[in-house]
C-alpha atoms as a PDB file:
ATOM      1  CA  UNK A   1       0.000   0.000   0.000  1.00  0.00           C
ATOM      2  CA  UNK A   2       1.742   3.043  -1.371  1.00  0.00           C
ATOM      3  CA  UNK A   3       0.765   5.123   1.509  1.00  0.00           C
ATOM      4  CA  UNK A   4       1.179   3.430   4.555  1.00  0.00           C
ATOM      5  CA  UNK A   5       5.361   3.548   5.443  1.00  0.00           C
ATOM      6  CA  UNK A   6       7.836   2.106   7.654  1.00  0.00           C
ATOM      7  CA  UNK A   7      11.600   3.358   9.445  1.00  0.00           C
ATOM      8  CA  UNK A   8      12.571   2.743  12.643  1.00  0.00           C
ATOM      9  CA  UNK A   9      11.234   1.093  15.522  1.00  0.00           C
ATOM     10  CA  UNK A  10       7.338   2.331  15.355  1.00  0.00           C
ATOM     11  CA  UNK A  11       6.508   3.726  12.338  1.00  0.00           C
ATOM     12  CA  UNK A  12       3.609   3.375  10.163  1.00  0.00           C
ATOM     13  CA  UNK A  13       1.481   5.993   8.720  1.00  0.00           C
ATOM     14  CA  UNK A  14      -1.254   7.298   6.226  1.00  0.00           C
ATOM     15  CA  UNK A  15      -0.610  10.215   3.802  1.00  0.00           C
ATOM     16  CA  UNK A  16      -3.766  10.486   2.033  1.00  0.00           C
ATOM     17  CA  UNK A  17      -5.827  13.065   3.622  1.00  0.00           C
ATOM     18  CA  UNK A  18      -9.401  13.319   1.873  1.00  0.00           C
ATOM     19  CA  UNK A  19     -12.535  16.034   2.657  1.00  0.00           C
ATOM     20  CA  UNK A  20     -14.474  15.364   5.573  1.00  0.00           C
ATOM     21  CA  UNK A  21     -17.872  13.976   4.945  1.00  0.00           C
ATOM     22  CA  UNK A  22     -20.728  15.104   7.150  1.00  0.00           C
ATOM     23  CA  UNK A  23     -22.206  13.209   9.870  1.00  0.00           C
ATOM     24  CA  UNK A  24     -23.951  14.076  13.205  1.00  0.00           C
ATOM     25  CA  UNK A  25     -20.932  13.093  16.139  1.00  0.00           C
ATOM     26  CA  UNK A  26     -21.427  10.640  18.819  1.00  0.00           C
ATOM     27  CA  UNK A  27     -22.942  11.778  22.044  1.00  0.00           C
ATOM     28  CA  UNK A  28     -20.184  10.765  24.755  1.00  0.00           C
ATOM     29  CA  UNK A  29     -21.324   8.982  27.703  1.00  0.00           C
ATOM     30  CA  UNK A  30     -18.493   8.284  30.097  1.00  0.00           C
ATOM     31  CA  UNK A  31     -15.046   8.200  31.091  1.00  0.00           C
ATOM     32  CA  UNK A  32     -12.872   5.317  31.656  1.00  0.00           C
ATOM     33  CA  UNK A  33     -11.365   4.283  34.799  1.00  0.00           C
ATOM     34  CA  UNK A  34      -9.902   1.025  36.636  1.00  0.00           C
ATOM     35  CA  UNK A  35     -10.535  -1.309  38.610  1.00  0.00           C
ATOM     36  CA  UNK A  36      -8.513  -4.248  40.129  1.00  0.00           C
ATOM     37  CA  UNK A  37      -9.349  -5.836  37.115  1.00  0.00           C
ATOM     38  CA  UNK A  38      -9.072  -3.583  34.323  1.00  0.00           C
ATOM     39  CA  UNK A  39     -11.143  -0.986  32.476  1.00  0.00           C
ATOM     40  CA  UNK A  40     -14.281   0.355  33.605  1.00  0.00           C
ATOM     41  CA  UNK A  41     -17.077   2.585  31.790  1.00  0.00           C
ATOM     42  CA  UNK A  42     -18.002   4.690  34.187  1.00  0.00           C
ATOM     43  CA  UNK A  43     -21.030   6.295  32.871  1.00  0.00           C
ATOM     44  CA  UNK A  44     -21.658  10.232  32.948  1.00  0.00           C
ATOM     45  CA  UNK A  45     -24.654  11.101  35.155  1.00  0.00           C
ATOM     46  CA  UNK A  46     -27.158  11.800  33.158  1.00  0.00           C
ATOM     47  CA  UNK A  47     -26.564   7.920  31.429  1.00  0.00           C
ATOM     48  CA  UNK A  48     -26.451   6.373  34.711  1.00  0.00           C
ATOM     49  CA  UNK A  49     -28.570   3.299  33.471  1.00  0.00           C
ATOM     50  CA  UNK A  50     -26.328   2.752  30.781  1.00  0.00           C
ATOM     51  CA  UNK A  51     -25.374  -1.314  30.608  1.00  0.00           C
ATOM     52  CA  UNK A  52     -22.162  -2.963  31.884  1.00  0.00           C
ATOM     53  CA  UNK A  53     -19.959  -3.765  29.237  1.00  0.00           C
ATOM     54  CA  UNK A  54     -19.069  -7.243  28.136  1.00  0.00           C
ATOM     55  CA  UNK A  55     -15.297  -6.725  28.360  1.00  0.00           C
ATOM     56  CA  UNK A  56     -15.449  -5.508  32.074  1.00  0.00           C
ATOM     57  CA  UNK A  57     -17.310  -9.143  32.781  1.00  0.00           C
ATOM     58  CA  UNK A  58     -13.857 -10.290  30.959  1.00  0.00           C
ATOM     59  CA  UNK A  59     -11.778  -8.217  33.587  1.00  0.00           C
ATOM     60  CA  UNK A  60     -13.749  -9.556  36.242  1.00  0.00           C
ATOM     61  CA  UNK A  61     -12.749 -13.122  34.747  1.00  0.00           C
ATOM     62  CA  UNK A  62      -8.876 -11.931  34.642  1.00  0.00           C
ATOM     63  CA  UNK A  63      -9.386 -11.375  38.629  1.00  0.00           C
ATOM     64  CA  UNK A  64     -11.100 -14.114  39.687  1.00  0.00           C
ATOM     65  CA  UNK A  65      -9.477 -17.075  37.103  1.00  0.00           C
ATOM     66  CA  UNK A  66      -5.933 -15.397  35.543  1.00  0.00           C
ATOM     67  CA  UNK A  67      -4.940 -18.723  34.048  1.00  0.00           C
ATOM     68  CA  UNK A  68      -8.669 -18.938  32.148  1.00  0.00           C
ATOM     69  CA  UNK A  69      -8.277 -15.115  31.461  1.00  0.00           C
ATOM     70  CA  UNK A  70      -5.306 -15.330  29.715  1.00  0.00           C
ATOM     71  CA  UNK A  71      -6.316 -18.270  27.520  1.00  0.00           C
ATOM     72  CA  UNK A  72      -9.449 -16.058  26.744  1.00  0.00           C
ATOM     73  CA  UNK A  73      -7.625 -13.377  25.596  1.00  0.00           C
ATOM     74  CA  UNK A  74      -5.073 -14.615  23.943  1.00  0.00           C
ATOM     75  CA  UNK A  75      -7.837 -16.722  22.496  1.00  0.00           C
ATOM     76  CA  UNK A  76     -10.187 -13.797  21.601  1.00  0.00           C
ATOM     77  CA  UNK A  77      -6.625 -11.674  19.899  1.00  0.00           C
ATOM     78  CA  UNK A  78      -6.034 -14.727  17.801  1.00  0.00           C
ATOM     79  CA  UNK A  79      -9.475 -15.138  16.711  1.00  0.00           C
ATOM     80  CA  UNK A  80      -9.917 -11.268  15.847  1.00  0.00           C
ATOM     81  CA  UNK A  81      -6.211 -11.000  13.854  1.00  0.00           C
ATOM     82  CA  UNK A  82      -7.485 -14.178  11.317  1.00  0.00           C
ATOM     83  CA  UNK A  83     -11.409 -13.445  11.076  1.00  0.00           C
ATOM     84  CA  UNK A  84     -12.886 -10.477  11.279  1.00  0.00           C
ATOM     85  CA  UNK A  85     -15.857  -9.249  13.622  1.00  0.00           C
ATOM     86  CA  UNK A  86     -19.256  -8.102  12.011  1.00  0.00           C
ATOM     87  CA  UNK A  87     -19.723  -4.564  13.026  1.00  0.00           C
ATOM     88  CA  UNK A  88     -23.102  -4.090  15.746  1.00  0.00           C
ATOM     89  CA  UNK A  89     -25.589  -1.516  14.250  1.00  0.00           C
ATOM     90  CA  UNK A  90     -25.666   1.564  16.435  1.00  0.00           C
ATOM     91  CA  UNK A  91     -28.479   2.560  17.891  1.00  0.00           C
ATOM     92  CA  UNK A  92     -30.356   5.418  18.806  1.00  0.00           C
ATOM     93  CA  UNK A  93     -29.388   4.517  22.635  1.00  0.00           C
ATOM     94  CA  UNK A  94     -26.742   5.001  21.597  1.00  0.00           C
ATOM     95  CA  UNK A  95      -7.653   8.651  34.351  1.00  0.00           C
ATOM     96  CA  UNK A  96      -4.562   9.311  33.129  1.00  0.00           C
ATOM     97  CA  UNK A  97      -1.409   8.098  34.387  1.00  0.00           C
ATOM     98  CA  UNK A  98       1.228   9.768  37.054  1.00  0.00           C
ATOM     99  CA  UNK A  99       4.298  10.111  35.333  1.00  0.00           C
ATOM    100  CA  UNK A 100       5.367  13.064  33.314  1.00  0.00           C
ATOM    101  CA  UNK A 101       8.035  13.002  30.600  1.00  0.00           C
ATOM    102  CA  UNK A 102      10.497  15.062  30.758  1.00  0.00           C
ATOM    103  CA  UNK A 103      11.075  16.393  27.334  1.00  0.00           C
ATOM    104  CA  UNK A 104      11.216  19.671  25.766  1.00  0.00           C
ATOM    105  CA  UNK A 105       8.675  18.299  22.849  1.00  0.00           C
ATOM    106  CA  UNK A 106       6.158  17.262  24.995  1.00  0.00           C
ATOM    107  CA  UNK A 107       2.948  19.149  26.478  1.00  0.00           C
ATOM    108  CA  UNK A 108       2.111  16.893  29.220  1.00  0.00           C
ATOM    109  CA  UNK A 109      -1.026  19.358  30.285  1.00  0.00           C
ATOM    110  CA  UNK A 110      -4.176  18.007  29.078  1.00  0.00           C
ATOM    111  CA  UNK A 111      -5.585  20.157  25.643  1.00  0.00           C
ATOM    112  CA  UNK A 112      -9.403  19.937  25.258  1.00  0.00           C
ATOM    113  CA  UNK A 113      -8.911  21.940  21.813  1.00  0.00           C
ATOM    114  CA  UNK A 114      -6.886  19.515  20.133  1.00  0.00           C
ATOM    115  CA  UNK A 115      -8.223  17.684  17.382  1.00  0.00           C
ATOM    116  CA  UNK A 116     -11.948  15.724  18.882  1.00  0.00           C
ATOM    117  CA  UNK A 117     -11.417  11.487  18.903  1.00  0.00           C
ATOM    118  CA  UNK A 118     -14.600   9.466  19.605  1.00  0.00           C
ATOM    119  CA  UNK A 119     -14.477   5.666  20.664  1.00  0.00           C
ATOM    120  CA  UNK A 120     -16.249   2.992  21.894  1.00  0.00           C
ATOM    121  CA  UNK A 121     -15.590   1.577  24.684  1.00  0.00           C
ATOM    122  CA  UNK A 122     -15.500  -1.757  23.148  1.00  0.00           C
ATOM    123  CA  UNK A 123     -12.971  -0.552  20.585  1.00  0.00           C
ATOM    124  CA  UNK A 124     -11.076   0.368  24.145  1.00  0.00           C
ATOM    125  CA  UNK A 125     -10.982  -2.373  26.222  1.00  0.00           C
ATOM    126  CA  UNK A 126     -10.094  -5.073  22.308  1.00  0.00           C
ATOM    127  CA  UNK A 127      -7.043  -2.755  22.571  1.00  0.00           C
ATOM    128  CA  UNK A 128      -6.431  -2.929  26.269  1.00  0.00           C
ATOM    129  CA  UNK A 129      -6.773  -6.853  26.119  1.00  0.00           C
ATOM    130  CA  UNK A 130      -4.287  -7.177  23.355  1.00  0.00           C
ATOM    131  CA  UNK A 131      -1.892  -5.240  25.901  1.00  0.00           C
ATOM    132  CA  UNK A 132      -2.603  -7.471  29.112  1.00  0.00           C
ATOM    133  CA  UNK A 133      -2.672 -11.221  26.957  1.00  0.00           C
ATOM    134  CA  UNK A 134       1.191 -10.294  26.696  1.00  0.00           C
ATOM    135  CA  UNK A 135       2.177  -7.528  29.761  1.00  0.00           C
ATOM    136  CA  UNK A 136       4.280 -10.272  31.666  1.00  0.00           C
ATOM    137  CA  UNK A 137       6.836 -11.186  28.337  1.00  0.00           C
ATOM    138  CA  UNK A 138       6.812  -8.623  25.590  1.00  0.00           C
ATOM    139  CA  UNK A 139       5.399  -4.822  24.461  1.00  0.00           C
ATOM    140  CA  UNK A 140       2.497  -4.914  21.830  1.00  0.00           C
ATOM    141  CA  UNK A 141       1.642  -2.167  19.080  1.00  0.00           C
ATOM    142  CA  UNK A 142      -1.025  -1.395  16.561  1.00  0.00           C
ATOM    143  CA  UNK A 143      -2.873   1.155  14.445  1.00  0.00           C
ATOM    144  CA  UNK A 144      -5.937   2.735  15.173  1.00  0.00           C
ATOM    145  CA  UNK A 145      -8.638   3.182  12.121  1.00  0.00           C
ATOM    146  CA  UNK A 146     -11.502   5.177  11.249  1.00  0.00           C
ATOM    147  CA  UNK A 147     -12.402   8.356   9.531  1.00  0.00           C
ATOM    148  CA  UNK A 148     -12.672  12.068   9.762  1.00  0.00           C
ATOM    149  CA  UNK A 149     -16.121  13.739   9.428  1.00  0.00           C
ATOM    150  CA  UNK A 150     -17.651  17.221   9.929  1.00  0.00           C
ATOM    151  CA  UNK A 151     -20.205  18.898  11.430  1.00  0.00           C
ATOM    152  CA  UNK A 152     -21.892  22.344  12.689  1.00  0.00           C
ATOM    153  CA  UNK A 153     -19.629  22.118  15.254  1.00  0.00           C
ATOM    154  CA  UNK A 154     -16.881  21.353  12.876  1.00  0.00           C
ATOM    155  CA  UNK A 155     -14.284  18.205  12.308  1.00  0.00           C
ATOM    156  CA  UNK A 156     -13.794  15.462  14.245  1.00  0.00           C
ATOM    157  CA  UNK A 157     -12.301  11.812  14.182  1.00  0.00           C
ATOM    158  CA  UNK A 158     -14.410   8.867  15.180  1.00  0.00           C
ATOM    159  CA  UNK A 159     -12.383   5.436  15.333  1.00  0.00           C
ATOM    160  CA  UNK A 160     -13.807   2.127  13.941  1.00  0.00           C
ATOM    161  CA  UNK A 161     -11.324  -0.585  14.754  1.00  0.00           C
ATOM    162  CA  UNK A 162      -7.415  -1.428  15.207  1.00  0.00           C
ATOM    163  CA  UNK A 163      -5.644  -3.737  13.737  1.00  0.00           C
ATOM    164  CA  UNK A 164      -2.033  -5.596  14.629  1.00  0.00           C
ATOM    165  CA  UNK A 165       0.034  -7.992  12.696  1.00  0.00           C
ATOM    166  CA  UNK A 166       3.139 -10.030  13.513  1.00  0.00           C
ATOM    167  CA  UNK A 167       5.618  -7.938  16.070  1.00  0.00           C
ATOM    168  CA  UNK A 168       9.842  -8.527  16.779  1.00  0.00           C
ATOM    169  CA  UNK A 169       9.110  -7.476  20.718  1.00  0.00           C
ATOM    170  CA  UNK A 170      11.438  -7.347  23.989  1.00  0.00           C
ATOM    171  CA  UNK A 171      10.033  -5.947  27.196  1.00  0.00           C
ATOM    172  CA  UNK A 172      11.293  -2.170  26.474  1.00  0.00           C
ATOM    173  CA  UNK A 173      10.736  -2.626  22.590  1.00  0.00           C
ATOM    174  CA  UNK A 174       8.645  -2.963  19.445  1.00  0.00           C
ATOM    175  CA  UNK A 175       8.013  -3.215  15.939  1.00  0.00           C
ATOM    176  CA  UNK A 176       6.613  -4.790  13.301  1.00  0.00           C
ATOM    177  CA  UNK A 177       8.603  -7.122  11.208  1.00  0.00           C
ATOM    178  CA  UNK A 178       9.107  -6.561   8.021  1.00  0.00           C
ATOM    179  CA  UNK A 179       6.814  -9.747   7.029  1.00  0.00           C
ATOM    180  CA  UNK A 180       4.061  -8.462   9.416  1.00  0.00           C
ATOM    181  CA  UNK A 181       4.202  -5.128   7.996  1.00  0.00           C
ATOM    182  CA  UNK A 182       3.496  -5.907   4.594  1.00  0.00           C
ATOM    183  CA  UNK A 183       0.469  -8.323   5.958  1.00  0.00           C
ATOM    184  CA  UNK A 184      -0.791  -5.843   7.530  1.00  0.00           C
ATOM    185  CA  UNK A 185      -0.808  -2.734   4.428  1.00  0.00           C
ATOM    186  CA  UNK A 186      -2.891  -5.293   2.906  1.00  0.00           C
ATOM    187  CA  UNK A 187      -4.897  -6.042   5.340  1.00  0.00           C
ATOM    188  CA  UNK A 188      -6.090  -1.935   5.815  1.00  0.00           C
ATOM    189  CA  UNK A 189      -5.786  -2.160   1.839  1.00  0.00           C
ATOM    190  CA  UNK A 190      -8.171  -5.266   1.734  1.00  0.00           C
ATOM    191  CA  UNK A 191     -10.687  -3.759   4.694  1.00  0.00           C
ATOM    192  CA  UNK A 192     -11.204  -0.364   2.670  1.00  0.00           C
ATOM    193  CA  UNK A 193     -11.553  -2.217  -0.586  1.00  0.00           C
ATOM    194  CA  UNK A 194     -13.653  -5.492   0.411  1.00  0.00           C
ATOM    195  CA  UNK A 195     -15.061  -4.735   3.972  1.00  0.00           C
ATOM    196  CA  UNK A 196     -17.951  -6.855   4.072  1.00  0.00           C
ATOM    197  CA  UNK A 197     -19.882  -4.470   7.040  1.00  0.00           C
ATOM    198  CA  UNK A 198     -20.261  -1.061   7.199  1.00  0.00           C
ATOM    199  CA  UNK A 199     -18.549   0.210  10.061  1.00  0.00           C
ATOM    200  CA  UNK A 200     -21.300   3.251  10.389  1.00  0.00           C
ATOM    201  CA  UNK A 201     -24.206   1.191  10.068  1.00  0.00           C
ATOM    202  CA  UNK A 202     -23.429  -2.385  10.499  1.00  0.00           C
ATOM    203  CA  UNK A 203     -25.006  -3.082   7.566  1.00  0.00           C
ATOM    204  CA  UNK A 204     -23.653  -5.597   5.190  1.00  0.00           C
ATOM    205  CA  UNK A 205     -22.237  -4.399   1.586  1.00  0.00           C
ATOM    206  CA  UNK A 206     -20.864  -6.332  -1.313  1.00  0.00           C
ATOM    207  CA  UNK A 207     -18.510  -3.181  -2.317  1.00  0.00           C
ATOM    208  CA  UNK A 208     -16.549  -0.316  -0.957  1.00  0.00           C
ATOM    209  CA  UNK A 209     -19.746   2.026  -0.812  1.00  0.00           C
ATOM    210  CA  UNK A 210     -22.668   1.161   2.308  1.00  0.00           C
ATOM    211  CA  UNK A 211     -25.901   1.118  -0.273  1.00  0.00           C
ATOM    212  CA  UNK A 212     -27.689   2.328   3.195  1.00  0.00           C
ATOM    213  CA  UNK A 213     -25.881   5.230   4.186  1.00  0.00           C
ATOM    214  CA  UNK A 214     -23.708   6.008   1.830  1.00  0.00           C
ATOM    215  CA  UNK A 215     -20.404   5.573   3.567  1.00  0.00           C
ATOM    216  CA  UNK A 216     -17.790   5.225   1.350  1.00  0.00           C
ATOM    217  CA  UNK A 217     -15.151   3.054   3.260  1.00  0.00           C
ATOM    218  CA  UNK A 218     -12.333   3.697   0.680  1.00  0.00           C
ATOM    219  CA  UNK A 219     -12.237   7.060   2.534  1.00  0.00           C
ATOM    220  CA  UNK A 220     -11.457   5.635   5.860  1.00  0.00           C
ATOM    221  CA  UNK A 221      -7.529   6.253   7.205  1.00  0.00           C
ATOM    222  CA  UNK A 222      -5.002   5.124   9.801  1.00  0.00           C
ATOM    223  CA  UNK A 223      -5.832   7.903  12.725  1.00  0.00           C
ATOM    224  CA  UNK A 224      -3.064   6.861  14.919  1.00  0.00           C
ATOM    225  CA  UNK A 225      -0.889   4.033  17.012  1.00  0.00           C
ATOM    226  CA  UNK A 226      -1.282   2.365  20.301  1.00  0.00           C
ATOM    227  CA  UNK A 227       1.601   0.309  22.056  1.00  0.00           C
ATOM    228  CA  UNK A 228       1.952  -1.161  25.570  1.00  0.00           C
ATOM    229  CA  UNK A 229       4.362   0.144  28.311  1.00  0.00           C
ATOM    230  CA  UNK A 230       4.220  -3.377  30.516  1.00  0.00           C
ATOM    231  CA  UNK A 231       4.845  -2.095  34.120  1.00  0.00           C
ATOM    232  CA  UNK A 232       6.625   1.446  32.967  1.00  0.00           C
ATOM    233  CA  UNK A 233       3.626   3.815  33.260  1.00  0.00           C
ATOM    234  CA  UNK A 234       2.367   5.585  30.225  1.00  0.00           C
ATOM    235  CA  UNK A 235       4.400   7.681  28.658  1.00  0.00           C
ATOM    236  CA  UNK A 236       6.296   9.031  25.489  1.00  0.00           C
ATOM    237  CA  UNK A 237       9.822   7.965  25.242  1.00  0.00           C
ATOM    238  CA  UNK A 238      11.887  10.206  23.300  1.00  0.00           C
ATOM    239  CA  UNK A 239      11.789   7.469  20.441  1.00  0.00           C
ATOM    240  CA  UNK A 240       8.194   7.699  20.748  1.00  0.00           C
ATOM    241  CA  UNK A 241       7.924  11.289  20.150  1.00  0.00           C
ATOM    242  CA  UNK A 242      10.098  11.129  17.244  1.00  0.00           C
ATOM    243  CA  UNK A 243       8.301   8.456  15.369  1.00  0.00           C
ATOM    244  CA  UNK A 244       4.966  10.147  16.035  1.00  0.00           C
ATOM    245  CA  UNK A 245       6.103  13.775  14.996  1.00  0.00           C
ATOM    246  CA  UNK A 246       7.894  12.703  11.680  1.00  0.00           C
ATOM    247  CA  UNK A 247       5.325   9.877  10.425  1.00  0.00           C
ATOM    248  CA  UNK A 248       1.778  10.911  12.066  1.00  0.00           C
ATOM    249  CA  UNK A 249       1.807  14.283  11.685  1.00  0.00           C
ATOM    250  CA  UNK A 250      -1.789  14.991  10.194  1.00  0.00           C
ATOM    251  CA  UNK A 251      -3.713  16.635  13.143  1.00  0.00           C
ATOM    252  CA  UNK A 252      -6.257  13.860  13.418  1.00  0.00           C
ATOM    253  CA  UNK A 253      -3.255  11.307  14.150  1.00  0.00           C
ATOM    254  CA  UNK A 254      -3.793  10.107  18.049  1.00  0.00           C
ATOM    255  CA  UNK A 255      -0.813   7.710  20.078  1.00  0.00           C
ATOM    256  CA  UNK A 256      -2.319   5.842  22.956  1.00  0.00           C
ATOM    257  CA  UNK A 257       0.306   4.327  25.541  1.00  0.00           C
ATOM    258  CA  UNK A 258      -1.318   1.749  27.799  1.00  0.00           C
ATOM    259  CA  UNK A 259       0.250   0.359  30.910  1.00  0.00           C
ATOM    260  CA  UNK A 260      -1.820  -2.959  31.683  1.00  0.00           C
ATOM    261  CA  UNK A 261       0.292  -3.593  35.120  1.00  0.00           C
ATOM    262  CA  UNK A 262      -0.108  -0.460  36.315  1.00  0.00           C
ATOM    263  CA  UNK A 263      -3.788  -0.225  34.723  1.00  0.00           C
ATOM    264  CA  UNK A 264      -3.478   3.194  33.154  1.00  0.00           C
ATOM    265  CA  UNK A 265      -3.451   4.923  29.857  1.00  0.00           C
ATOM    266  CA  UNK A 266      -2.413   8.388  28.012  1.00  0.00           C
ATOM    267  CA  UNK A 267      -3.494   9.690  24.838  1.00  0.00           C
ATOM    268  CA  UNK A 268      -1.457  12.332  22.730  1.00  0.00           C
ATOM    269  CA  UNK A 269      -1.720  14.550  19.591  1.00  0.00           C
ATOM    270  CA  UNK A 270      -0.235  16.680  17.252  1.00  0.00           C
ATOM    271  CA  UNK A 271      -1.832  19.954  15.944  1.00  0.00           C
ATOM    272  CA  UNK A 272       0.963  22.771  15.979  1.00  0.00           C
ATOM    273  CA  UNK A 273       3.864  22.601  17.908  1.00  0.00           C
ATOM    274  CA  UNK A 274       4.994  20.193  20.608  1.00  0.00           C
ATOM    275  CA  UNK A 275       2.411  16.756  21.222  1.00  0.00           C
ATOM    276  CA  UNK A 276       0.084  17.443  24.136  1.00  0.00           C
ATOM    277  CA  UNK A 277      -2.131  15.505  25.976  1.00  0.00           C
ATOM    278  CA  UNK A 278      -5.810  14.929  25.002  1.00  0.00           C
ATOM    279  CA  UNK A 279      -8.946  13.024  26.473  1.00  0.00           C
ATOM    280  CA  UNK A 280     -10.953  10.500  24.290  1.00  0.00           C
ATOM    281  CA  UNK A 281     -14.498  11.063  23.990  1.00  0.00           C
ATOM    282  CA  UNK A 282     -16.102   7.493  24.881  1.00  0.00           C
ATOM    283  CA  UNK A 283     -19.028   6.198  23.314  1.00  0.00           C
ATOM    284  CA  UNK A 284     -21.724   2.957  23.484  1.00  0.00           C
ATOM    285  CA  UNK A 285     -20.419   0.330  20.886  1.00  0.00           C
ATOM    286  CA  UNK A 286     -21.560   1.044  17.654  1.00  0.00           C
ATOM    287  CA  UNK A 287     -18.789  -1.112  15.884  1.00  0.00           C
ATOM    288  CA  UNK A 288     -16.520  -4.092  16.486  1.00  0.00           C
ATOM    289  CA  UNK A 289     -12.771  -3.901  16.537  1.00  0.00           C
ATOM    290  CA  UNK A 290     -11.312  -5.637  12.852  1.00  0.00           C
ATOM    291  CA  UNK A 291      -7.997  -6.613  14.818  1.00  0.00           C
END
């Protein structure tokens, strides 16, 4: 795929910036935070009946049964990187971490003005799992899709999925190999090409274009990177920052660090200047994660 490119320890990235197509945002209803077992939704209070998540029930499982948790996960990543999930149709129902880096090139004070990210909390805790199934050996990484859209309140990202491929991994390191990489530009290639479910509507589709709602899923883009700092708190490394500011450097681009031992998470973004810190607006599950 002629736009996605690689260099260095962590770098992939999409080049292809297209015009925003309209559609009405997703309301957010929550904020994440943890528990001894992982990630919780907890619900704003005017959606105070919204529904427990199925992934927290998997957290609880992690607490109570590790051994059966990890086999579930590691399970459930496996299953997810060979055959992908059928997107749910939306419906009308529809904590950061302690340590600072201390680099010149990084904002660490949060920026509600940056560039707005919406996603589910499903999309959340797929990437959170992949982190814990491997915290006690190795660092993970993967890239966060979706799309760019507008409305009267202007442009916004709203993620649909992430995706991983094969990964040369230590405990302090990670990339993908070379073999991985290429496996994995074809696999964003295939999705916007072939995707057999809308990722807007859940509907099925036999082309690139929903015949529902119109959504055109040749449009959709890589909006970012997550990796795993197992036991090291989140944060940028100086290697991190690099690779971000050189290969994701649209403003929509996002880089989640998750620390699964230490059950946090930090989310950064570039839009002029040095990376600063940004929240994610959370949402019900309108889609399922393609990893």
């Amino acid at each position: 795929m002629n736009d996605v490119i690689s260099s260095g320890p962590r770098v992939i990235a999409h080049r292809s910036p297209t015009n925003a197509t309209y559609r009405k945002r997703p309301t957010p209803i929550g904020t994440i935070n943890f528990d001894e077992s992982g990630p919780v939704l907890i619900a704003d209070a005017h959606d105070v009946d919204a529904p427990d998540h199925p992934v927290g029930l998997r957290q609880r499982l992690r607490q109570g049964f590790p051994s059966i948790a990890r086999f579930v996960a590691r399970w459930g990543f496996l299953k997810r990187l060979h055959w992908p999930v059928k997107p749910k149709a939306p419906t009308d129902e529809d904590g950061h971490g302690i340590q600072t880096a201390t680099t010149p090139s990084l904002d660490t004070r949060e920026r509600a003005d940056g560039f707005p990210v919406y996603m589910s909390f499903e999309v959340f805790g797929g990437m959170y799992e992949h982190c814990a199934a491997y915290a006690s050996e190795h660092e993970v990484m993967g890239l966060i899709v979706g799309d760019v859209f507008c409305d009267e309140d202007g442009e916004f990202a709203e993620v649909f999925s992430t995706m991983t491929g094969e990964l040369d991994s230590n405990r302090v390191h990670v990339r993908f190999t070379e073999s991985g990489l290429a496996a994995l530009s074809n696999r964003v290639q295939d999705l916007k090409d072939n995707g057999k479910w809308c990722p807007l509507d859940g509907k099925s589709k036999t082309g690139p274009t929903c015949s529902v709602c119109g959504y055109d899923s040749r449009s959709m883009k890589i909006l970012g990177w997550y990796h795993s700092h197992p036991g090291f708190t989140a944060f940028m490394s100086g290697t991190d920052i690099a690779t971000h500011q050189e290969y994701f450097s649209q403003p929509y681009h996002i880089s989640i660090v998750i620390d699964p031992l230490k059950k946090e998470y930090r989310v950064w973004q570039t839009t002029e200047g040095p990376m600063t810190e940004i929240p994610i607006n959370f949402t019900r599950s309108g889609v399922s994660s393609y990893v």
